[in-house]
N, C-alpha and C. Protein backbone atom coordinates (compact mmCIF):
# COMPACT_ATOMS: atom_id res chain seq x y z
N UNK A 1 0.84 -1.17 0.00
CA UNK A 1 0.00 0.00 0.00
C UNK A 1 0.89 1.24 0.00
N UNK A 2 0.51 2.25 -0.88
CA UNK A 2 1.15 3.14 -0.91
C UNK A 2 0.78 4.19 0.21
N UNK A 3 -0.18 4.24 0.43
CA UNK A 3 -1.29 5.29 1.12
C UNK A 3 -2.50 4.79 1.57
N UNK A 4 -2.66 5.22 2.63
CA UNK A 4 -4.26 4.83 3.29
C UNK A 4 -4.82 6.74 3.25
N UNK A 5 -6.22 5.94 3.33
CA UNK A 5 -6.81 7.06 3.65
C UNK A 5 -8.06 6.89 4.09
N UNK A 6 -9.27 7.73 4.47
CA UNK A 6 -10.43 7.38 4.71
C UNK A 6 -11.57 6.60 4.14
N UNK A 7 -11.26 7.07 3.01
CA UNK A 7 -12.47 6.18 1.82
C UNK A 7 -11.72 4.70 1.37
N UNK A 8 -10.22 4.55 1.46
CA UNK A 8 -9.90 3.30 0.71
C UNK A 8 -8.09 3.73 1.01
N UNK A 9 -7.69 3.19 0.05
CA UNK A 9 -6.32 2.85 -0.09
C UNK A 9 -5.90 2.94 -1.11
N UNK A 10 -4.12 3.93 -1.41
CA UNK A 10 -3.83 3.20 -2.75
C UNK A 10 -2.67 2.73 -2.89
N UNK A 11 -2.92 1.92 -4.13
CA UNK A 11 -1.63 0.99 -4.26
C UNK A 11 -0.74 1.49 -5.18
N UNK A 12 0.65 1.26 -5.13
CA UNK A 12 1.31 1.33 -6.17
C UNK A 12 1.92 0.11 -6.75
N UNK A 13 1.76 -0.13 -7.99
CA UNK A 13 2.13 -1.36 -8.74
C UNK A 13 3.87 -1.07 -9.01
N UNK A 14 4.49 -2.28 -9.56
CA UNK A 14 5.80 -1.92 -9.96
C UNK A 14 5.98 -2.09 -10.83
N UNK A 15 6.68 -0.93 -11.46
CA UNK A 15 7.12 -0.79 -12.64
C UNK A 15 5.97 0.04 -13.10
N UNK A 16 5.20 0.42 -12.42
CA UNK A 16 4.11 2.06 -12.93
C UNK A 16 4.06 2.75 -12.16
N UNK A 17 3.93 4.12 -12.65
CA UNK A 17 3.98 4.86 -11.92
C UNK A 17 2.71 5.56 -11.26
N UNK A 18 1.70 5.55 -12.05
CA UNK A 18 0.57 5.37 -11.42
C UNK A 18 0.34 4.48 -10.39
N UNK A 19 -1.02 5.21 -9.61
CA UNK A 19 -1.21 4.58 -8.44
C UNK A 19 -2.53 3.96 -9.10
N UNK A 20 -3.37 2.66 -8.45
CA UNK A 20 -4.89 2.38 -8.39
C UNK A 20 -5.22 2.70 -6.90
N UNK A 21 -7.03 3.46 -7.06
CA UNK A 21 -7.41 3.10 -5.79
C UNK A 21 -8.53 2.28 -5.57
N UNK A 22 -7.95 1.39 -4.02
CA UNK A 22 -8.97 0.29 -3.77
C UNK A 22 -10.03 1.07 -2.65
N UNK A 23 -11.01 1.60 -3.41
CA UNK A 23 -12.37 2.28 -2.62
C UNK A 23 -12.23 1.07 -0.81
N UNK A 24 -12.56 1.74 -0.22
CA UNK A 24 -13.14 0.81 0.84
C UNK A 24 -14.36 -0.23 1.11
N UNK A 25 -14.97 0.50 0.30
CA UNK A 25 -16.23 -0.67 -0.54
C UNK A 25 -15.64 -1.88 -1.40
N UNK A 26 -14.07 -2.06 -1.97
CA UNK A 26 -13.42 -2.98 -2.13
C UNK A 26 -12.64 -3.72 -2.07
N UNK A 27 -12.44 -3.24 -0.59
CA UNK A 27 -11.05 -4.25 0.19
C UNK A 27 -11.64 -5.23 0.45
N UNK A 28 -12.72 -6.12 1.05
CA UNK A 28 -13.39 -7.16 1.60
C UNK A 28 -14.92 -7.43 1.21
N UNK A 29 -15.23 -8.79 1.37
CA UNK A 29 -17.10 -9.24 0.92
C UNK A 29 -17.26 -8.65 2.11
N UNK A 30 -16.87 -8.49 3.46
CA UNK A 30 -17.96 -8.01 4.69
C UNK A 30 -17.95 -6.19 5.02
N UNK A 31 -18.62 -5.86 5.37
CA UNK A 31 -18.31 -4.32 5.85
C UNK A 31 -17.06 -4.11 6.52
N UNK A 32 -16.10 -3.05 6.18
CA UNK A 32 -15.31 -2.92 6.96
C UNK A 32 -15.79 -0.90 7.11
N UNK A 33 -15.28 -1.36 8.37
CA UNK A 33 -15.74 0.20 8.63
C UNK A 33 -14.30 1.15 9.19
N UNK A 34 -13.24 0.81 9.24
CA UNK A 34 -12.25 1.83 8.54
C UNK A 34 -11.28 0.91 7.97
N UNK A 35 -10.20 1.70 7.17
CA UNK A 35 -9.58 1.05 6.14
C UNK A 35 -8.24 0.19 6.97
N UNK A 36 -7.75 0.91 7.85
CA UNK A 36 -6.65 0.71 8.87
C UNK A 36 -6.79 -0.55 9.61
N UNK A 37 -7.77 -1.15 9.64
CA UNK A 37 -8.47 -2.85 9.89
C UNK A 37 -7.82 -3.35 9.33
N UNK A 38 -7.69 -3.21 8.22
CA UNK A 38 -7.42 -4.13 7.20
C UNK A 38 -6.38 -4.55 6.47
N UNK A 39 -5.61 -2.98 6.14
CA UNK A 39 -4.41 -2.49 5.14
C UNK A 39 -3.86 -1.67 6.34
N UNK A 40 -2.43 -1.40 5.91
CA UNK A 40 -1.27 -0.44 6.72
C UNK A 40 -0.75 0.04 5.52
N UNK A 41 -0.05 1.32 5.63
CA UNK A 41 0.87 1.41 4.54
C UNK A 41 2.08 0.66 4.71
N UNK A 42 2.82 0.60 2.98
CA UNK A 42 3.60 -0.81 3.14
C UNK A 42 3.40 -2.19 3.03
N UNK A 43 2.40 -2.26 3.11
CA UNK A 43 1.73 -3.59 3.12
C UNK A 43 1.49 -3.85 1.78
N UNK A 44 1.73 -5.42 1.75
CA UNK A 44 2.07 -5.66 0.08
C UNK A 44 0.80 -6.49 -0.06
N UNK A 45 -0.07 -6.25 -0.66
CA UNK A 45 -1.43 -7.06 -1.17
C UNK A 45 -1.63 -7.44 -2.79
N UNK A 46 -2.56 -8.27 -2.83
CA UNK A 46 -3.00 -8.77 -4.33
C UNK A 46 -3.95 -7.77 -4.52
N UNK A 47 -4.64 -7.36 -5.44
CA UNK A 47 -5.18 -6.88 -6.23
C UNK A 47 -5.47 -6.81 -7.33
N UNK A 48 -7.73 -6.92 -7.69
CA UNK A 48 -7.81 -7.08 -9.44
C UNK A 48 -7.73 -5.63 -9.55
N UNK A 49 -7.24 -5.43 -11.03
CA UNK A 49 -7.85 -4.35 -11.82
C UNK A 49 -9.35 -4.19 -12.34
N UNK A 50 -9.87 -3.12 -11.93
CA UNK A 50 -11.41 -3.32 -12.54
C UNK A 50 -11.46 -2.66 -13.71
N UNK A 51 -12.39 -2.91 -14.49
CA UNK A 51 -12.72 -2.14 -15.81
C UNK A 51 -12.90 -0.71 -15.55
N UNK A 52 -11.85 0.08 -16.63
CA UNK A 52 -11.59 1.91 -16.49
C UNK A 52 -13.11 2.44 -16.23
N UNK A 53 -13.19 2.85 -15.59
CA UNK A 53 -14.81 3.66 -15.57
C UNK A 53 -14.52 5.64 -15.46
N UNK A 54 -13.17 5.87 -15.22
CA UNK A 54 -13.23 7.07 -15.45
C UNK A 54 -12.03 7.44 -16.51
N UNK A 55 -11.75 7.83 -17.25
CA UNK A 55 -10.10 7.92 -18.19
C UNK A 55 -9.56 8.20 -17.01
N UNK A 56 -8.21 7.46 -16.97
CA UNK A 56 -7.03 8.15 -16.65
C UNK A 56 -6.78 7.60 -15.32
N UNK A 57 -8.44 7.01 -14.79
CA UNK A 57 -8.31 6.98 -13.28
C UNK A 57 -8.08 4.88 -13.08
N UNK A 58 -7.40 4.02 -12.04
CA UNK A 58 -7.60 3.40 -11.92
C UNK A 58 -7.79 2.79 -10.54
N UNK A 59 -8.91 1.82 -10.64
CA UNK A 59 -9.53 1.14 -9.69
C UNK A 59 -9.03 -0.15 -9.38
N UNK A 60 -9.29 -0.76 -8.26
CA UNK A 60 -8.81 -1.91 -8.05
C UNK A 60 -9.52 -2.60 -6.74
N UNK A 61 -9.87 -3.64 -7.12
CA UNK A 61 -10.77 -4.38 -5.51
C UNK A 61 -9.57 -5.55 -4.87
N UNK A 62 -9.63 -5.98 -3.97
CA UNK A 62 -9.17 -6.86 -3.21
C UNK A 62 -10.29 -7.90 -2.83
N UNK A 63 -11.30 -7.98 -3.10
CA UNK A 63 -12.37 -9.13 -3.00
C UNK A 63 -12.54 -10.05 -3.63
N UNK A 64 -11.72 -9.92 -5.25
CA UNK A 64 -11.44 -10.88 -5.63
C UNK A 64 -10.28 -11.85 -5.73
């Protein structure tokens, strides 16, 4: 994890320099009700890519 924050987390992949962010609505199937439960920064996780829904911007869940 590159960054936490209130709504979610983001990651940085390697070898891009862009970041994705994983909304908090997509770190887990159950409610999590803050992100810091779950993720730390530093913390090295899997992550899908989801389909672009905004240009430029990318998303990513951990539920799958």
């Amino acid at each position: 994890m590159a960054r936490v924050q209130p709504f979610g987390a983001f990651v940085q992949f390697d070898g891009v320099r862009q970041q994705a962010l994983v909304h908090i609505s997509q770190l887990a199937s159950r409610r999590v009700e803050t992100v810091d439960e779950l993720v730390s920064e530093g913390d090295t996780v899997w992550v899908q890519v989801l389909p672009e829904d905004k240009p430029g911007k990318i998303s990513a869940s951990m539920k799958a």
